[in-house]
N, C-alpha and C. Protein backbone atom coordinates (compact mmCIF):
# COMPACT_ATOMS: atom_id res chain seq x y z
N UNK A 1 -42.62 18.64 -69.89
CA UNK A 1 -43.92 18.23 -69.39
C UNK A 1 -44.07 16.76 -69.73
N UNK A 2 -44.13 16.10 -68.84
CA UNK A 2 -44.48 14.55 -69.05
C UNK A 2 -46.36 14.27 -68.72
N UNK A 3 -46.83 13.33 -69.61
CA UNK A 3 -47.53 13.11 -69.28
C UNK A 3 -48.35 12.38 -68.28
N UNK A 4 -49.56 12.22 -67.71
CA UNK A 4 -49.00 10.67 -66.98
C UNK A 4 -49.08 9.39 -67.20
N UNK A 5 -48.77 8.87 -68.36
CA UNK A 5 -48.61 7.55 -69.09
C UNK A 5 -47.43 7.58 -69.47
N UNK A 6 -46.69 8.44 -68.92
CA UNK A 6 -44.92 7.84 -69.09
C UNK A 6 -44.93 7.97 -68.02
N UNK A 7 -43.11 7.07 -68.09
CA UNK A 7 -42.44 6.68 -67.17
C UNK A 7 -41.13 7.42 -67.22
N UNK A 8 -40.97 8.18 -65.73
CA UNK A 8 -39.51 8.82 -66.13
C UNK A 8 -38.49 8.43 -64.94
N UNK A 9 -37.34 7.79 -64.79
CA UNK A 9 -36.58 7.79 -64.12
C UNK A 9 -35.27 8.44 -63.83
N UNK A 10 -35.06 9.05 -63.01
CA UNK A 10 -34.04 10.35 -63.01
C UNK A 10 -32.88 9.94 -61.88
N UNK A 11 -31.73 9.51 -62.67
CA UNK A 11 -30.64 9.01 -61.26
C UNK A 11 -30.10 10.47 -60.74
N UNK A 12 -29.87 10.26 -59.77
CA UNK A 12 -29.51 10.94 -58.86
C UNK A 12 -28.01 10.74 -58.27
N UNK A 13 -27.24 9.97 -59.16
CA UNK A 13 -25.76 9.63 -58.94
C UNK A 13 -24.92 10.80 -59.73
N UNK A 14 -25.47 11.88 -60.45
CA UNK A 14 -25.02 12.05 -61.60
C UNK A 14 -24.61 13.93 -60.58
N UNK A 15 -24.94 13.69 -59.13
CA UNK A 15 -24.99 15.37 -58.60
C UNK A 15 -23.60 15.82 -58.70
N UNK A 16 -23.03 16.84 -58.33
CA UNK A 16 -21.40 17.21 -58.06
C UNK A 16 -20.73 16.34 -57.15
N UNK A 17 -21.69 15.66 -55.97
CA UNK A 17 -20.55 15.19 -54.70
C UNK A 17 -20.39 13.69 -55.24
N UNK A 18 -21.28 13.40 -55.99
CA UNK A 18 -21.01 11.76 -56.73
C UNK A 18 -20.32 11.40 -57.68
N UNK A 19 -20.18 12.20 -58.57
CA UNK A 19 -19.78 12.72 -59.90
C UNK A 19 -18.54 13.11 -59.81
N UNK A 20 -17.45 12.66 -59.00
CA UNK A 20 -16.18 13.76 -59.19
C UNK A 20 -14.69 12.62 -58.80
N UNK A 21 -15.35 11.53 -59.40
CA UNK A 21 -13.79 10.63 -59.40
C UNK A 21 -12.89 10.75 -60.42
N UNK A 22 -11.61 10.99 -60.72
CA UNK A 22 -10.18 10.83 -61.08
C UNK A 22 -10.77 10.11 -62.63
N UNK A 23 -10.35 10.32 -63.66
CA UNK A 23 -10.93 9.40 -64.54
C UNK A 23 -9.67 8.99 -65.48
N UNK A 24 -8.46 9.59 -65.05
CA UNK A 24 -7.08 9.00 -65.82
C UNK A 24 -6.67 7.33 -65.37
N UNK A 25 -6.97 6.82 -64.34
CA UNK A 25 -6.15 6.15 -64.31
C UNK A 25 -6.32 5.07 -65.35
N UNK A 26 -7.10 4.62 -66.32
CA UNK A 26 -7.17 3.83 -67.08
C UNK A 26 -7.11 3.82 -68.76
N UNK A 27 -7.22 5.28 -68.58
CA UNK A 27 -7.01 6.18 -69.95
C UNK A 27 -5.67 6.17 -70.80
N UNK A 28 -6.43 6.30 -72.04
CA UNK A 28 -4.82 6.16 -73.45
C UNK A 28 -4.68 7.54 -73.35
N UNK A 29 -3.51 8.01 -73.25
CA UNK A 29 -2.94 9.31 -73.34
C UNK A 29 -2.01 9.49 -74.69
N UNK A 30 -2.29 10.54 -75.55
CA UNK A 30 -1.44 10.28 -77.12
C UNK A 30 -1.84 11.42 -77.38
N UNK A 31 -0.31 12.29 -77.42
CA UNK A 31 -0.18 13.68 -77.93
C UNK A 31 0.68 13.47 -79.15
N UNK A 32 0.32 15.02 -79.72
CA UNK A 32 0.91 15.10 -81.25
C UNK A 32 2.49 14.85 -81.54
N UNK A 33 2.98 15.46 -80.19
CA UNK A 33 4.44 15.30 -80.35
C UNK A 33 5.72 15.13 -79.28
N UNK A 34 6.50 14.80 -78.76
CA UNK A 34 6.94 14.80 -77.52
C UNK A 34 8.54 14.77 -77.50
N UNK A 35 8.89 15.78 -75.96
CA UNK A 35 10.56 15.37 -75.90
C UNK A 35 10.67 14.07 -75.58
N UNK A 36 12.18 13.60 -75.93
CA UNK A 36 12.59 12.70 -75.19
C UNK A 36 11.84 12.60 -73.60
N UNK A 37 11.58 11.36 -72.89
CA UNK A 37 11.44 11.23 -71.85
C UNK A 37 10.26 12.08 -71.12
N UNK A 38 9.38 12.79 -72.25
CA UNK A 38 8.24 13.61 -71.78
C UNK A 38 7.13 13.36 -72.65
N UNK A 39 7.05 12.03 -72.54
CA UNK A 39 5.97 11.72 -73.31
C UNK A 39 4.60 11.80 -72.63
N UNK A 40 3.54 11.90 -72.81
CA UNK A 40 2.22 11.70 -72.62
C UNK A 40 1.61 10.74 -71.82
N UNK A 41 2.43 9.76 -71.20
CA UNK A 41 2.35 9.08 -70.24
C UNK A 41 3.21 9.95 -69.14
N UNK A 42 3.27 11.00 -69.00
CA UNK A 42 3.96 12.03 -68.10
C UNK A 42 2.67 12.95 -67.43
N UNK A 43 1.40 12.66 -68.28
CA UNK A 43 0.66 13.95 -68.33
C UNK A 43 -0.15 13.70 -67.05
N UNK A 44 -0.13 12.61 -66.36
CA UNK A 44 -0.83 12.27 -65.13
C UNK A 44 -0.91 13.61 -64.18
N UNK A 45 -1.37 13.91 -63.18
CA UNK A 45 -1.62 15.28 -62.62
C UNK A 45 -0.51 14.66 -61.25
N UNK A 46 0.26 13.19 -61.07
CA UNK A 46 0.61 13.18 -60.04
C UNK A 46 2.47 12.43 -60.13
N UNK A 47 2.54 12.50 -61.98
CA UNK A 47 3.64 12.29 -62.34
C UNK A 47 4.90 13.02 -61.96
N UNK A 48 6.14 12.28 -62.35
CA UNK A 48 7.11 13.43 -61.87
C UNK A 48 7.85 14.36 -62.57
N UNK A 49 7.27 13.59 -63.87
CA UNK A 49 7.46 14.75 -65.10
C UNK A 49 6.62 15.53 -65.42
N UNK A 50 6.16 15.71 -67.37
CA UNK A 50 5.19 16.39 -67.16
C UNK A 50 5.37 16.05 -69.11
N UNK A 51 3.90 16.20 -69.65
CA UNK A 51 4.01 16.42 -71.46
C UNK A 51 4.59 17.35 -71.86
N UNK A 52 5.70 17.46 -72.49
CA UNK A 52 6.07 18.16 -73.69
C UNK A 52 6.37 18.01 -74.53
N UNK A 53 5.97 19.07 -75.63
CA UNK A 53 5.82 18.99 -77.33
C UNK A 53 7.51 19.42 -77.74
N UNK A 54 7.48 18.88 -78.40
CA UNK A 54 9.27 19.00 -79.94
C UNK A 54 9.45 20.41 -79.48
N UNK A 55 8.02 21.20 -79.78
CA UNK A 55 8.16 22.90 -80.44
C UNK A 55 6.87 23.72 -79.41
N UNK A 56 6.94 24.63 -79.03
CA UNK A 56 6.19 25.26 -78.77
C UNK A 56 5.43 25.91 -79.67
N UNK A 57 4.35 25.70 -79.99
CA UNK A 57 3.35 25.79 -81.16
C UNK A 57 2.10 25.52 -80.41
N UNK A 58 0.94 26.43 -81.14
CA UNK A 58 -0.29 26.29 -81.09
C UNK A 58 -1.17 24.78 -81.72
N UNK A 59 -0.07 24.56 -82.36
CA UNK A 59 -0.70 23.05 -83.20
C UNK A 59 -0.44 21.70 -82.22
N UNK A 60 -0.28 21.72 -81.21
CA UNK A 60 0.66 20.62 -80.53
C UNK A 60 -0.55 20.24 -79.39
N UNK A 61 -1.49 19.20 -79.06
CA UNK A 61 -1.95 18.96 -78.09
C UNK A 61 -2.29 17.35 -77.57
N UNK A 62 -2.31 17.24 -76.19
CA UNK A 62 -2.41 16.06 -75.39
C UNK A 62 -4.32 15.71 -75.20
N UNK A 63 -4.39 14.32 -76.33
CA UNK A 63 -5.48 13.55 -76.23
C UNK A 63 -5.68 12.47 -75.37
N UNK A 64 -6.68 12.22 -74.54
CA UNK A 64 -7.23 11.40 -73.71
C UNK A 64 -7.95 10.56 -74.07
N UNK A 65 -8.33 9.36 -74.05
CA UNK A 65 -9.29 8.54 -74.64
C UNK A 65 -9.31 7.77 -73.36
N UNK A 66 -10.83 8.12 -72.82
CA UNK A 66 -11.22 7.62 -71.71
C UNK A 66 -11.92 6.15 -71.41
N UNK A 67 -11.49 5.89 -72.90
CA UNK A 67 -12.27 4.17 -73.08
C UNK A 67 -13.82 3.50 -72.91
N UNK A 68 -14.64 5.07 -72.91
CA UNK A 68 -15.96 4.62 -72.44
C UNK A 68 -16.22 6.39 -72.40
N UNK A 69 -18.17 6.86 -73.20
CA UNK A 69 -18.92 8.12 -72.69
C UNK A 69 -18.32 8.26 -71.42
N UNK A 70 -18.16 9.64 -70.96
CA UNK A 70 -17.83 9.72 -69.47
C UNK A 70 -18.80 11.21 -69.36
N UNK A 71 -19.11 11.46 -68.31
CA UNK A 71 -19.47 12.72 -67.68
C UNK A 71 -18.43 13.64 -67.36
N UNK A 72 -17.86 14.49 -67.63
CA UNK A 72 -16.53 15.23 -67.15
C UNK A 72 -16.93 16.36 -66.61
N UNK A 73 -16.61 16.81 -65.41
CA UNK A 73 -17.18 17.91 -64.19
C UNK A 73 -16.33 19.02 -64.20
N UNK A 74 -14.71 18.43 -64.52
CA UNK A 74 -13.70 19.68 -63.73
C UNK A 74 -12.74 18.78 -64.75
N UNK A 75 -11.41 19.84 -64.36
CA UNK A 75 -10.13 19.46 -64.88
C UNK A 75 -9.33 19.92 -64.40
N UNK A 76 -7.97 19.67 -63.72
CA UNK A 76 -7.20 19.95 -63.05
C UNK A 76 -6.00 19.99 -63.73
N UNK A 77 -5.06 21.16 -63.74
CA UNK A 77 -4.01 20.96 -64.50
C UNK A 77 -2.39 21.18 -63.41
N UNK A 78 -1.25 21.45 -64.04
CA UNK A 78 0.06 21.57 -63.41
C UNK A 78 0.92 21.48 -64.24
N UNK A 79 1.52 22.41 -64.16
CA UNK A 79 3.21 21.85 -65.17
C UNK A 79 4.36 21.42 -64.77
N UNK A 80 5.30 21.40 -65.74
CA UNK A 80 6.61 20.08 -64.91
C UNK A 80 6.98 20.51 -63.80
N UNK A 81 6.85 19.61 -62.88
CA UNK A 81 7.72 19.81 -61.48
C UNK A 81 8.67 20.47 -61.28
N UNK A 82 8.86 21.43 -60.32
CA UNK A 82 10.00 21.52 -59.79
C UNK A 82 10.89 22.83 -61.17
N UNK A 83 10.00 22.77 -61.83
CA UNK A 83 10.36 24.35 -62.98
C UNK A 83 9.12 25.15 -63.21
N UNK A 84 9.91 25.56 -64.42
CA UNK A 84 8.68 27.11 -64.20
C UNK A 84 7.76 26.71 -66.17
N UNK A 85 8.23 25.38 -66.18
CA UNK A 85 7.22 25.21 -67.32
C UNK A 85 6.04 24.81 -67.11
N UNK A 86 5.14 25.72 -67.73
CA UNK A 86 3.38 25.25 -67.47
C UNK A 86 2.61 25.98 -68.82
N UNK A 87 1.85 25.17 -68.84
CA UNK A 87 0.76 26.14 -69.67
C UNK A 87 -0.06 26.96 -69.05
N UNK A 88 -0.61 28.42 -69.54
CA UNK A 88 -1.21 29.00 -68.47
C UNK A 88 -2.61 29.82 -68.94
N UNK A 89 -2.54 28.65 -70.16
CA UNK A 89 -4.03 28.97 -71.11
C UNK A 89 -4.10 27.93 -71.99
N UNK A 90 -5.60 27.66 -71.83
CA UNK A 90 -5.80 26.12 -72.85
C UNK A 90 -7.35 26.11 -73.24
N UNK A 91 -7.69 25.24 -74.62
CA UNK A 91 -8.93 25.23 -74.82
C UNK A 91 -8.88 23.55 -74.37
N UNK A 92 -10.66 23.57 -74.72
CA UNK A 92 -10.58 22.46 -74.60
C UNK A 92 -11.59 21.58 -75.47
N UNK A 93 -11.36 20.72 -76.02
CA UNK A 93 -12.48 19.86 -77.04
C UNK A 93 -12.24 17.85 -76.57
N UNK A 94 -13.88 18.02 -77.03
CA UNK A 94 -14.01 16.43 -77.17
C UNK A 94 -14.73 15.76 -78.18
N UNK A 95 -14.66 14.80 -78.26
CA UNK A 95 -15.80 14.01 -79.05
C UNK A 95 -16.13 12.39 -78.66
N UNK A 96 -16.81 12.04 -79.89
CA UNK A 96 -17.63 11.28 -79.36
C UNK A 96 -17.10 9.64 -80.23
N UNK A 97 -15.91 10.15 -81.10
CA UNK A 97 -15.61 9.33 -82.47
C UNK A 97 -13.98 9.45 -82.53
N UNK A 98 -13.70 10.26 -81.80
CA UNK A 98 -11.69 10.37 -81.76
C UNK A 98 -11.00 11.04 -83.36
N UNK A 99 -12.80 11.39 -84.12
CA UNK A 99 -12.12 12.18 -85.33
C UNK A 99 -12.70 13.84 -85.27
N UNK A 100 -13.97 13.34 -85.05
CA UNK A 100 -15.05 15.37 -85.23
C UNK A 100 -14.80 15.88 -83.87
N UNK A 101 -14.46 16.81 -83.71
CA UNK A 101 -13.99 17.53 -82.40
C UNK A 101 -15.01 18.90 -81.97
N UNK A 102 -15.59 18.92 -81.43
CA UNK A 102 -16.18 20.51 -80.88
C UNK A 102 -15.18 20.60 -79.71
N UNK A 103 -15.05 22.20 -79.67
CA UNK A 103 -14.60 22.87 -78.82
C UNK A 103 -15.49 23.18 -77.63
N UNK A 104 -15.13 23.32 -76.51
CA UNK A 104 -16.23 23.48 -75.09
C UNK A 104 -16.28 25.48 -75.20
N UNK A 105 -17.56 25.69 -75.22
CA UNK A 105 -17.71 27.45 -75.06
C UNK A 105 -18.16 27.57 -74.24
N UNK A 106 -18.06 28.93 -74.00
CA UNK A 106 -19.04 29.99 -72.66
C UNK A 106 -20.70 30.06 -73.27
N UNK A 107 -20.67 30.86 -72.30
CA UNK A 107 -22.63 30.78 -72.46
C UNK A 107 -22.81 31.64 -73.48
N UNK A 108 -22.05 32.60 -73.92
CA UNK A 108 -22.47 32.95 -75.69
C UNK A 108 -21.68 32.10 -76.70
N UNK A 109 -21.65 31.30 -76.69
CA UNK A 109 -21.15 30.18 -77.56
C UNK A 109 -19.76 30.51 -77.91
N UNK A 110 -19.06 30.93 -77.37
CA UNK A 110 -17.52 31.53 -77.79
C UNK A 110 -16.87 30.54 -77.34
N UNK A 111 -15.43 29.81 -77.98
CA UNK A 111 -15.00 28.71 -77.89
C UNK A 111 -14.02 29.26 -76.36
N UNK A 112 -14.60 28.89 -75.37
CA UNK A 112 -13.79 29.04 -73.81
C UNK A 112 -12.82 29.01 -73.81
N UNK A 113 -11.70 29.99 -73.04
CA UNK A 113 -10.23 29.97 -72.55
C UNK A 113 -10.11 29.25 -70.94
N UNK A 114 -9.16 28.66 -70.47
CA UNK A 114 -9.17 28.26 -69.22
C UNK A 114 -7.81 28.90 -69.06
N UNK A 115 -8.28 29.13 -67.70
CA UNK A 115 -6.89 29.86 -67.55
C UNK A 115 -5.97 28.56 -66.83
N UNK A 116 -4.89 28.68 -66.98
CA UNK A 116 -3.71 27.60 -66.30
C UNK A 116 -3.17 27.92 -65.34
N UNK A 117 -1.93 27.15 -65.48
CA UNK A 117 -0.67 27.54 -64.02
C UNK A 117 0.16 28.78 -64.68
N UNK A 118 0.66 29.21 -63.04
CA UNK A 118 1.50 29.82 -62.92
C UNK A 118 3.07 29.34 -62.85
N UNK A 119 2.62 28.55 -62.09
CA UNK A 119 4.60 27.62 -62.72
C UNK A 119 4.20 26.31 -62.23
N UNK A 120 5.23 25.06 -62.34
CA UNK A 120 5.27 23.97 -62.43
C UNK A 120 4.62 23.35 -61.01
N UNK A 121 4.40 23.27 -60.31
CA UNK A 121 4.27 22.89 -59.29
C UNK A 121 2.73 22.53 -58.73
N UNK A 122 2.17 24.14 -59.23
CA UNK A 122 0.45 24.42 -58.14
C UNK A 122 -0.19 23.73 -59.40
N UNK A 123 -1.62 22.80 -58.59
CA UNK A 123 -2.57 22.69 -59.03
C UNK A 123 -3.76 23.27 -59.66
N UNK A 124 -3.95 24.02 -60.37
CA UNK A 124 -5.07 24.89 -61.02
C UNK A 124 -6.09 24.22 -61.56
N UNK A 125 -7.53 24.13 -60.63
CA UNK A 125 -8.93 23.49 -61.10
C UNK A 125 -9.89 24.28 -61.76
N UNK A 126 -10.15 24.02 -62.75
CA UNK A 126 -11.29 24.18 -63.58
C UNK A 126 -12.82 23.52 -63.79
N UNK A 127 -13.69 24.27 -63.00
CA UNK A 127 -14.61 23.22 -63.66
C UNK A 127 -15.91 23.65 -64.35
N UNK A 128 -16.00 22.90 -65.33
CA UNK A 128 -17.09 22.82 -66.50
C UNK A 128 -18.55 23.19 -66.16
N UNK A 129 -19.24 24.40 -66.77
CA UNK A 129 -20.57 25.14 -66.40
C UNK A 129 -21.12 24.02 -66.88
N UNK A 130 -21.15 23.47 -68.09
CA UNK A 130 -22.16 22.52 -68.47
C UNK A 130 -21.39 21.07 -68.55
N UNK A 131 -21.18 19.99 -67.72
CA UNK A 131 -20.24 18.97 -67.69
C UNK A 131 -20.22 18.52 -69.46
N UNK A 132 -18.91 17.41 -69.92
CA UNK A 132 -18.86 17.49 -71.16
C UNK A 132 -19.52 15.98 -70.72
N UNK A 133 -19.83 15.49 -71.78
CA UNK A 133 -20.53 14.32 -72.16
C UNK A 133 -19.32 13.71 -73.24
N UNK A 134 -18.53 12.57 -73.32
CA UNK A 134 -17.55 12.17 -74.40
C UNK A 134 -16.74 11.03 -73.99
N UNK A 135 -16.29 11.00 -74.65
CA UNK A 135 -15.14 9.60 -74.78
C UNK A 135 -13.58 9.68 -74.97
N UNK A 136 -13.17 11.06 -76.19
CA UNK A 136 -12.33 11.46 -76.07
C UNK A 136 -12.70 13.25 -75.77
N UNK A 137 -11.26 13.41 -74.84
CA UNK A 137 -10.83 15.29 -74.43
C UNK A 137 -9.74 15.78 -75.02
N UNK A 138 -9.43 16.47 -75.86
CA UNK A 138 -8.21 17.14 -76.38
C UNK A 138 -7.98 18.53 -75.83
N UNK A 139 -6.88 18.79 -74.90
CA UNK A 139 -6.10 19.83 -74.19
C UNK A 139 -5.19 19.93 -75.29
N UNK A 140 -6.00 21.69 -75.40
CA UNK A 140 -4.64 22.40 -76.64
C UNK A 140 -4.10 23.35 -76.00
N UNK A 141 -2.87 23.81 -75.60
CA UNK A 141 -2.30 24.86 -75.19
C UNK A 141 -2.35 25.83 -76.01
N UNK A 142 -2.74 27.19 -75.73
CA UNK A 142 -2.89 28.56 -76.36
C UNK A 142 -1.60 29.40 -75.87
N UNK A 143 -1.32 29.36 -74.59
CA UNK A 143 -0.32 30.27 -74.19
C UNK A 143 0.47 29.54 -73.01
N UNK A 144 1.86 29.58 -72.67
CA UNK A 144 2.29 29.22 -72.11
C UNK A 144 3.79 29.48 -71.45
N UNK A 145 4.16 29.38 -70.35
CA UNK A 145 5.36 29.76 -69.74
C UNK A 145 6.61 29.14 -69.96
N UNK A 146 7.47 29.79 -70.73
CA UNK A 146 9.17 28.77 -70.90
C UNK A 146 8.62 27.81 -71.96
N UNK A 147 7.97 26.64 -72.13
CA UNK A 147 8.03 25.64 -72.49
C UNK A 147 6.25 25.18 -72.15
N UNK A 148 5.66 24.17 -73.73
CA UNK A 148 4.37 23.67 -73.06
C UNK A 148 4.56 22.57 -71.92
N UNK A 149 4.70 22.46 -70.79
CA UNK A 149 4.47 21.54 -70.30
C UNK A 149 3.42 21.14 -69.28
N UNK A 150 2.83 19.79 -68.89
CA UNK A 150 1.12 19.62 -68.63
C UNK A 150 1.57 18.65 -68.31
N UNK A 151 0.81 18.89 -66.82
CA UNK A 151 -0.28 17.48 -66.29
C UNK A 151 -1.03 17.31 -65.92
N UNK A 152 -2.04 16.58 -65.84
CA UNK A 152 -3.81 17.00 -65.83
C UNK A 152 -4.40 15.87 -65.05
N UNK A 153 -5.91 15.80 -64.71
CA UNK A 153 -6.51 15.03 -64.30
C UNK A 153 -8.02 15.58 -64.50
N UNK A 154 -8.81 14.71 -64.88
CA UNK A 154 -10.24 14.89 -65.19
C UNK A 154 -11.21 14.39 -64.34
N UNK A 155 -12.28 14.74 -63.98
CA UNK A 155 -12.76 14.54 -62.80
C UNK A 155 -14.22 13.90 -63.02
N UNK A 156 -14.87 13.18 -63.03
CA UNK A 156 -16.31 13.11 -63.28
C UNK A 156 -16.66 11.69 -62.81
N UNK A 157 -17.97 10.58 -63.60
CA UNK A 157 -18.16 9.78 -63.35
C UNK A 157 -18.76 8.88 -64.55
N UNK A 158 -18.95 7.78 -64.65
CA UNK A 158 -19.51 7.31 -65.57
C UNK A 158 -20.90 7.70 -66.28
N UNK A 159 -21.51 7.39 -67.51
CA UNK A 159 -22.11 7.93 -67.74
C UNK A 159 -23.06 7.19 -68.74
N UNK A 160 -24.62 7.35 -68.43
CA UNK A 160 -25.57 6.51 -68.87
C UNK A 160 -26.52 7.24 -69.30
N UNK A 161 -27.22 7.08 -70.27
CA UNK A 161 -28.33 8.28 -70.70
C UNK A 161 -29.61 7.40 -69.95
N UNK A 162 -30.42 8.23 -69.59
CA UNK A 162 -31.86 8.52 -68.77
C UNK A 162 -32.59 7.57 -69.76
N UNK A 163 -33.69 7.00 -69.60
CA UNK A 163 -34.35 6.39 -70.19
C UNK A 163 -35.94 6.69 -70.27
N UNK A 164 -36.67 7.28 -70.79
CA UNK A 164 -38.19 7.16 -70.96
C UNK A 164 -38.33 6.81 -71.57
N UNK A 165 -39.89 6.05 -71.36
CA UNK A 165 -40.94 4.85 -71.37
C UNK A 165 -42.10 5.62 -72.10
N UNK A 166 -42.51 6.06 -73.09
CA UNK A 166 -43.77 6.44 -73.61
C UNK A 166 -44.45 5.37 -74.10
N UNK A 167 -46.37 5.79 -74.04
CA UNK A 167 -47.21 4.68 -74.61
C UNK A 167 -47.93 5.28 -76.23
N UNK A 168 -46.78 6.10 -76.33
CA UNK A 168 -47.27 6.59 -77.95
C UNK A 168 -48.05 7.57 -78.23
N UNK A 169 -48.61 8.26 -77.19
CA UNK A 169 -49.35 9.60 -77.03
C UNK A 169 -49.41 10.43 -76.17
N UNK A 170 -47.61 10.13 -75.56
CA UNK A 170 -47.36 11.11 -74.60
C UNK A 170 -46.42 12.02 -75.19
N UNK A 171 -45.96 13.13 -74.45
CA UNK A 171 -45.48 14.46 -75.07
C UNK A 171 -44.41 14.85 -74.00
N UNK A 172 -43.10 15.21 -74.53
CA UNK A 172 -42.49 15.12 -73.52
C UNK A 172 -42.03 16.53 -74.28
N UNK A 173 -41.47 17.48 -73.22
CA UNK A 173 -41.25 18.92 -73.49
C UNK A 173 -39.43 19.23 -72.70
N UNK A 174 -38.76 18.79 -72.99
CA UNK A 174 -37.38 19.24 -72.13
C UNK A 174 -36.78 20.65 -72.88
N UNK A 175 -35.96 21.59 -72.19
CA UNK A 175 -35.22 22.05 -72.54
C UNK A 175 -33.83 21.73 -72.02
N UNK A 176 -33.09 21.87 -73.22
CA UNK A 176 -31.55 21.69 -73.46
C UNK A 176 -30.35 22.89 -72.82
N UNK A 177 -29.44 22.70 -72.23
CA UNK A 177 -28.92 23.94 -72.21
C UNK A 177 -28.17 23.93 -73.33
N UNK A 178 -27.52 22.95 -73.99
CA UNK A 178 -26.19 23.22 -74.95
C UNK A 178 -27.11 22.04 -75.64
């Protein structure tokens, strides 16, 4: 409930059909561990390789640092070309500092599974009930086919917080979803 002695301005850039540009191409990519020649600069969704870790392990995941808050809508994944390595389950976390991490959950707060590929090749899109708000995304593989291997692309748009104008005795009432 706003009163009417504020001022509220509400962009309207922020809908699904505006909101859904590519957000790798300028991004630091730096995973925990990597083969030869499958490093994290592989993890592009349009590379001809693809990320993989030393070991197949639950501890092993590919960080993004998008160089700026971003809005993130969707996520698109794939594993190495042309084989049958993919991940075909992943969580996903971000933050806001590249150290404290939350995990992204479902609507009873349970830390979300995404489901992945089926083999190296198909594109599998995911996208986010409540978009993430962040700077850095960490893709952890949970389960996976042959070997972890990933390539991804994140989808959204830049991102600016809303601004109101109160004159000190107005009352503003929002609800939050997350």
């Amino acid at each position: 409930i706003l009163s009417a002695n504020a001022e509220y301005y509400q962009k309207d850039y922020y809908s699904e059909y505006n909101c859904n540009e590519p957000l790798l191409e300028h991004a630091k990519l730096t995973a925990t561990s990597q083969l030869r020649e499958r490093g994290p600069e592989n993890a592009r969704l349009n590379a001809r390789s693809a990320w993989t870790p030393v070991e197949n392990t639950y501890f092993h995941f590919l960080t993004v640092d998008l160089g700026g808050r971003k809005m993130v809508r969707k996520i698109a994944t794939a594993g190495r070309a042309t084989t049958n390595e993919c991940v075909t389950e992943y969580i996903v976390q971000y933050s806001d500092d590249g150290e404290i991490w939350k995990s992204f959950t479902d609507s009873g707060g349970e830390e979300q599974l995404f489901k992945g590929n089926k083999d190296g090749d198909s594109i599998r899109h995911n996208a986010f009930e409540v978009p993430i708000i962040a700077q850095w995304i960490r893709i952890n593989p949970t389960r996976w086919q042959n070997r972890i291997s990933l390539r991804t692309e994140l989808y959204g748009c830049g991102y600016e917080s809303d601004n109101i104008y109160l004159n000190g005795t107005s009352l503003i009432r929002y609800d939050l979803l997350r």
